[in-house]
Protein backbone atom coordinates (compact mmCIF):
# COMPACT_ATOMS: atom_id res chain seq x y z
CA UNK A 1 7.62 24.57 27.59
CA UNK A 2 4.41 22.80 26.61
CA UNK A 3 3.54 26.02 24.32
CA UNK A 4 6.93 25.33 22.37
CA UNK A 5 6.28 21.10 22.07
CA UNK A 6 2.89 22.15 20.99
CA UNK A 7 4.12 24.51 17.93
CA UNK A 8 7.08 21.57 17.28
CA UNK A 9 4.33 19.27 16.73
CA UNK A 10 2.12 21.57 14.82
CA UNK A 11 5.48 22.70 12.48
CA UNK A 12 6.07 19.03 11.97
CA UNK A 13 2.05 17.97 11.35
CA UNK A 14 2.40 20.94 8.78
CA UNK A 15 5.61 19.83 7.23
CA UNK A 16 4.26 16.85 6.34
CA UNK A 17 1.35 17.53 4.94
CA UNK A 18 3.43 19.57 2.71
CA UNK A 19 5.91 16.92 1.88
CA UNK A 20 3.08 14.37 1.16
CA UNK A 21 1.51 16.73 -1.09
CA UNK A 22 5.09 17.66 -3.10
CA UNK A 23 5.37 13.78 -3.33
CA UNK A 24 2.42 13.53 -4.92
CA UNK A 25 2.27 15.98 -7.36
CA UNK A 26 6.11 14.44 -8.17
CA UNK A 27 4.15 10.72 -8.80
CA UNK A 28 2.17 12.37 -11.21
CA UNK A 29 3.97 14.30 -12.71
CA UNK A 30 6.64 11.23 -13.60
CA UNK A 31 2.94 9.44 -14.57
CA UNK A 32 2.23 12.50 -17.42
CA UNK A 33 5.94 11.98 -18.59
CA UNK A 34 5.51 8.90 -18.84
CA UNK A 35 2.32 8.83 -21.14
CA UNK A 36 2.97 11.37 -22.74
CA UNK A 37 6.48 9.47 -24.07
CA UNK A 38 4.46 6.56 -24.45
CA UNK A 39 1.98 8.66 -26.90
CA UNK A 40 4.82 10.18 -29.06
CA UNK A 41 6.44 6.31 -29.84
């Protein structure tokens, strides 16, 4: 029982790492967009 709460937590810690990460690279990605239609005007 404690084994499985231990890999639920771990799955989650991972998750959202992961999710943080994909988040970020979606902020900048919008940000290079964003300049980069800025630069063609």
């Amino acid at each position: 029982m404690f084994l499985m709460a231990g890999l639920v937590v771990l799955f989650w810690r991972v998750a959202f790492i992961y999710a943080t990460a994909r988040i970020r690279e979606m902020q900048g990605l919008v940000y290079e967009i964003r300049t980069y239609d800025r630069s063609i005007r």
